[in-house]
C-alpha atoms as a PDB file:
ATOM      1  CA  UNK A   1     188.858 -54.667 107.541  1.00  0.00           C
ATOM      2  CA  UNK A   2     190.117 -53.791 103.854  1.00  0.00           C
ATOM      3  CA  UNK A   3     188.403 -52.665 101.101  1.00  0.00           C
ATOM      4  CA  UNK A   4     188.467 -55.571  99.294  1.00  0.00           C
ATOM      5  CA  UNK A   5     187.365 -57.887 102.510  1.00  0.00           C
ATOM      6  CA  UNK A   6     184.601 -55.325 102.606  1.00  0.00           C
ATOM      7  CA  UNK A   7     183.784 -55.752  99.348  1.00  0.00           C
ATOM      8  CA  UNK A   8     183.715 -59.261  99.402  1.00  0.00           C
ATOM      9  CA  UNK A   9     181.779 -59.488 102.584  1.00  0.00           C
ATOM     10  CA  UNK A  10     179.131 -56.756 101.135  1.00  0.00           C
ATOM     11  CA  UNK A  11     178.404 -59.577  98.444  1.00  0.00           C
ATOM     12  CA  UNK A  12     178.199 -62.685 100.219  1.00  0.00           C
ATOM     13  CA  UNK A  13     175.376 -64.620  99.844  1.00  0.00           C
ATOM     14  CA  UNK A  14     175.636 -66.070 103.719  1.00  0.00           C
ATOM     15  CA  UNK A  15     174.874 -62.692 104.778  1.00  0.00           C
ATOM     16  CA  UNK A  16     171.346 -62.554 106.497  1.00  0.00           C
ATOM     17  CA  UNK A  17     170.494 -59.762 106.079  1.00  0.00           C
ATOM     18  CA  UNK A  18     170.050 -60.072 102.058  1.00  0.00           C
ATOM     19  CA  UNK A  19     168.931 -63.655 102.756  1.00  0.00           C
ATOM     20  CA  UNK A  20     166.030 -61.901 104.932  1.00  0.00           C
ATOM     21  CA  UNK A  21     165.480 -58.925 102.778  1.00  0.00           C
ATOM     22  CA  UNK A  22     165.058 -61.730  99.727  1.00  0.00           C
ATOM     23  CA  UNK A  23     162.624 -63.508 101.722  1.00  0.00           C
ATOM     24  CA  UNK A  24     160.552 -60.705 103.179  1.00  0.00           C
ATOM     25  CA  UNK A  25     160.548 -59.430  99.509  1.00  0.00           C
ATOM     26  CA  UNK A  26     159.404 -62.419  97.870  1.00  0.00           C
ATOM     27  CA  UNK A  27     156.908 -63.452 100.334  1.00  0.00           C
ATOM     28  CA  UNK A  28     155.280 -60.301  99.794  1.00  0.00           C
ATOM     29  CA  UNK A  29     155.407 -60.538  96.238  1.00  0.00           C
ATOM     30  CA  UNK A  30     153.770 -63.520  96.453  1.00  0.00           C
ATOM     31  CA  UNK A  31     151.021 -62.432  98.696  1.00  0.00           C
ATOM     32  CA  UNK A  32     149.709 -59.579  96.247  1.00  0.00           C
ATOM     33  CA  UNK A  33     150.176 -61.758  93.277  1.00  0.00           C
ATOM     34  CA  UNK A  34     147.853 -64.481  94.591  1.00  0.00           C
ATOM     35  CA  UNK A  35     145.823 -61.993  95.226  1.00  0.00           C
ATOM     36  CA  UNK A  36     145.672 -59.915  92.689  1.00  0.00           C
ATOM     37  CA  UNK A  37     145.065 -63.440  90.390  1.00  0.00           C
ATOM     38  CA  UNK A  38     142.456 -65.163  93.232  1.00  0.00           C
ATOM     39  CA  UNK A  39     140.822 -61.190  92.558  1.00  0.00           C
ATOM     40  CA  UNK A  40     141.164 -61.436  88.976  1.00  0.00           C
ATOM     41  CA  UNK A  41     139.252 -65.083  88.894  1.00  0.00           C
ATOM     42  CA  UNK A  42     136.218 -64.088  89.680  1.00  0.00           C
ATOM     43  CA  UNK A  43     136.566 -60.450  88.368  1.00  0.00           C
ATOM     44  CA  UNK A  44     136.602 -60.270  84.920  1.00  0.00           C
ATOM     45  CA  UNK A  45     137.627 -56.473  85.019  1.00  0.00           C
ATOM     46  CA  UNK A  46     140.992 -57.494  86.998  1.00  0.00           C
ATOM     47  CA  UNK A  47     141.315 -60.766  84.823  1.00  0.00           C
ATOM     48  CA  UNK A  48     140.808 -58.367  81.405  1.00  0.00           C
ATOM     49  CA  UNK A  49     142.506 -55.404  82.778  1.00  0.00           C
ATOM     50  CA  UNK A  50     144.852 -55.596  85.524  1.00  0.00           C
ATOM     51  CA  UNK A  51     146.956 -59.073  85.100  1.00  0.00           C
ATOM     52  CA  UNK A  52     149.658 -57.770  83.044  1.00  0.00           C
ATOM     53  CA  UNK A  53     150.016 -54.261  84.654  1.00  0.00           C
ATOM     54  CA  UNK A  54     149.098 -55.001  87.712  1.00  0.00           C
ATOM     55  CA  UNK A  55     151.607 -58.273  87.664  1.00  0.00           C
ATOM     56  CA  UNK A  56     154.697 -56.045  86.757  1.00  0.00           C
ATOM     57  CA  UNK A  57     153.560 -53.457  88.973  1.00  0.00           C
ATOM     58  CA  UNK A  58     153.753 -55.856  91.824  1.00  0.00           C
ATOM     59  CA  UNK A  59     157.359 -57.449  91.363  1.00  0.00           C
ATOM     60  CA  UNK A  60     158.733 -54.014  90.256  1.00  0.00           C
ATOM     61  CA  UNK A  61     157.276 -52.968  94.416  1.00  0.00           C
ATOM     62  CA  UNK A  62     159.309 -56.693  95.287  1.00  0.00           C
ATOM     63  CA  UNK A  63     162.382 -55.578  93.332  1.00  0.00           C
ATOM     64  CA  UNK A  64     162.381 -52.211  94.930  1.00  0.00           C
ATOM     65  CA  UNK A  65     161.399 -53.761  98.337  1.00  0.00           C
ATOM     66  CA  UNK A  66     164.414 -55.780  98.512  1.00  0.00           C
ATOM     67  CA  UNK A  67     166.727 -53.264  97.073  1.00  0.00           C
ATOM     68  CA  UNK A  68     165.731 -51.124 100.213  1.00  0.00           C
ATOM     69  CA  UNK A  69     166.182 -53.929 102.709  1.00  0.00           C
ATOM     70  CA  UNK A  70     169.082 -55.479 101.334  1.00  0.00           C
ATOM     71  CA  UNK A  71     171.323 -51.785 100.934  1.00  0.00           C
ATOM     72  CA  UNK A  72     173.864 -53.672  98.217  1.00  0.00           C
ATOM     73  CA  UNK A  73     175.088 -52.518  95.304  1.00  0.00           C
ATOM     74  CA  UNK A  74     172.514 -51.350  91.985  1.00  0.00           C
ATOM     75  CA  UNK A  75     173.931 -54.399  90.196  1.00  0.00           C
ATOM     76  CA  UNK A  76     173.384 -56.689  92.968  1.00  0.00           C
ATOM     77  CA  UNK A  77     169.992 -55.426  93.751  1.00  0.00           C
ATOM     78  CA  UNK A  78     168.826 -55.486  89.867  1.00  0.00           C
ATOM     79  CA  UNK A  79     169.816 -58.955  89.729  1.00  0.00           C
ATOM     80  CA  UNK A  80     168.165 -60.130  93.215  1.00  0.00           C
ATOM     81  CA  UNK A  81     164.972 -57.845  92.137  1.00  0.00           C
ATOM     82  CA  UNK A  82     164.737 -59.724  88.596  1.00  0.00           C
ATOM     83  CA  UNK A  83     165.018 -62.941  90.863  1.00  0.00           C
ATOM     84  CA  UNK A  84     162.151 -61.672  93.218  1.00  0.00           C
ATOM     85  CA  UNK A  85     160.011 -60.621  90.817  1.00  0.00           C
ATOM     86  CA  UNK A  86     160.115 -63.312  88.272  1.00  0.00           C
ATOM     87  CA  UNK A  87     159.789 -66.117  90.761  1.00  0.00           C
ATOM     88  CA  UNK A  88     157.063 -64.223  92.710  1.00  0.00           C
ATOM     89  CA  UNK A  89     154.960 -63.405  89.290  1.00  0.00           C
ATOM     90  CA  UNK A  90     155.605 -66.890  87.648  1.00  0.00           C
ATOM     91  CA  UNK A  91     153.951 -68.873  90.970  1.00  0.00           C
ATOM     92  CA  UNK A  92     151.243 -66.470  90.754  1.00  0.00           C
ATOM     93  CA  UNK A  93     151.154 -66.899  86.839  1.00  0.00           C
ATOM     94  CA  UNK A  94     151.245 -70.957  87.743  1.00  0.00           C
ATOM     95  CA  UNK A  95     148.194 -70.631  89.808  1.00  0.00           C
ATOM     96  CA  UNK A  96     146.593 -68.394  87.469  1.00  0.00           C
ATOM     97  CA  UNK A  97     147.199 -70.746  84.766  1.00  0.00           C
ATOM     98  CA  UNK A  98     145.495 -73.802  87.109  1.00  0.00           C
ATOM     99  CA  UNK A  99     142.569 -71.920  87.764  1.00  0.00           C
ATOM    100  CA  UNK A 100     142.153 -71.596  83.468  1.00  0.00           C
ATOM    101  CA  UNK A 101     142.404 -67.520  83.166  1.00  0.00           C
ATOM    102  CA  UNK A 102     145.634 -67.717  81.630  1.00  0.00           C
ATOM    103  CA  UNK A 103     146.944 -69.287  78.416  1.00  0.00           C
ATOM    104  CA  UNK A 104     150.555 -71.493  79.082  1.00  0.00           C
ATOM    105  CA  UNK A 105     152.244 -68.755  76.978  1.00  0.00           C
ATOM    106  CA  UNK A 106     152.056 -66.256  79.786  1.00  0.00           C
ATOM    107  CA  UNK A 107     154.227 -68.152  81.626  1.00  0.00           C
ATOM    108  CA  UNK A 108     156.928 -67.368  79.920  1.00  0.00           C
ATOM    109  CA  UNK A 109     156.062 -64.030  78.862  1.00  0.00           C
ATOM    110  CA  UNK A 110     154.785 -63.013  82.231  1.00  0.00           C
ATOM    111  CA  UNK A 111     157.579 -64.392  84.263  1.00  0.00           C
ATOM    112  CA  UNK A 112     160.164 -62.774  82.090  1.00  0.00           C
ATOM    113  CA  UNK A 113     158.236 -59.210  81.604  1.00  0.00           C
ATOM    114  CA  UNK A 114     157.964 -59.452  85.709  1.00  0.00           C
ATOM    115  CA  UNK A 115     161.438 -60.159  85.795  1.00  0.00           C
ATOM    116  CA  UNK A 116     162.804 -57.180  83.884  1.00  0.00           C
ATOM    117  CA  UNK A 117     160.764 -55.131  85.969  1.00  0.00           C
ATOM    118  CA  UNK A 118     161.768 -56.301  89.229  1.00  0.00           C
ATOM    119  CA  UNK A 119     164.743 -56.021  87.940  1.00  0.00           C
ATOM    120  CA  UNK A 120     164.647 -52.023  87.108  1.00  0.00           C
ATOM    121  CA  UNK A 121     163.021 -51.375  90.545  1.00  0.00           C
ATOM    122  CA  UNK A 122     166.006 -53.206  92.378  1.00  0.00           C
ATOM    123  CA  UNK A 123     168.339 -51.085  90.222  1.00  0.00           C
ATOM    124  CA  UNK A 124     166.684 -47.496  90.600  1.00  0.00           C
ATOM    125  CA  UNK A 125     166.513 -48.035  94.088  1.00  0.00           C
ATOM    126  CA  UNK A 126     169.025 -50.100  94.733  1.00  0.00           C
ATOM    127  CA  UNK A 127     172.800 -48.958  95.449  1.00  0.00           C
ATOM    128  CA  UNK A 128     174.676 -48.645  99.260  1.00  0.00           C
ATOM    129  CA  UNK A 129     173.707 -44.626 100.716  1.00  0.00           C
ATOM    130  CA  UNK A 130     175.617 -43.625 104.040  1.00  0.00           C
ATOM    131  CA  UNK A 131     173.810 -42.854 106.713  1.00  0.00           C
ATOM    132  CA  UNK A 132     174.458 -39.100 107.946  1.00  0.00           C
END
């Protein structure tokens, strides 16, 4: 195989092993975030205190999570980390926002703060390493 059929294969979208390491990444994602929001709606120290943070903190993990599984480029995995985290904070924002703890605002805000920062976890750890 060239290098530039490599490359071309490395990016593909068919490939199921980013397909998987998307899923796997999201679902998990979503898991804490429900969570984290079910938590925060009946404790009003999460609800106060932990949404934002702990939101971001969660699809930054999702961003790096998939970066790890996936092994593609940083560029690749910063974009597929700002998809994994914004999509796993904003269904957790939309239940959040069902359940009345959240003002419609924060889904924008929320889903795009989420994003960035699943985006810089699939970046920093994101990138193809050789294996010695």
């Amino acid at each position: 195989m060239t290098a530039p059929e490599a490359a071309t294969r490395s990016i593909s979208l068919d490939n199921p092993g980013h397909t998987s390491a998307f899923r796997e990444s999201l679902i998990v994602g979503v898991v804490l975030q429900l969570l984290m929001v079910i938590c925060g709606h009946w404790i009003e120290f999460i609800k106060l205190n932990v949404f934002a943070i702990g939101g971001m903190a969660i699809s930054l993990a999702a961003g790096v999570m998939y970066a790890r599984r996936a092994r593609v480029s940083r560029a690749r995995s910063a974009v597929q980390g700002a998809l994994v985290g914004g999509i796993c904070a904003l269904i957790g924002i939309v239940v959040s926002y069902a359940l009345g703890d959240v003002a419609a605002n924060i889904l924008v805000l929320g889903t795009l703060s989420s994003a960035v920062t699943g985006a810089i976890g699939g970046a920093v750890a994101g990138g193809t390493r050789s294996v010695a």
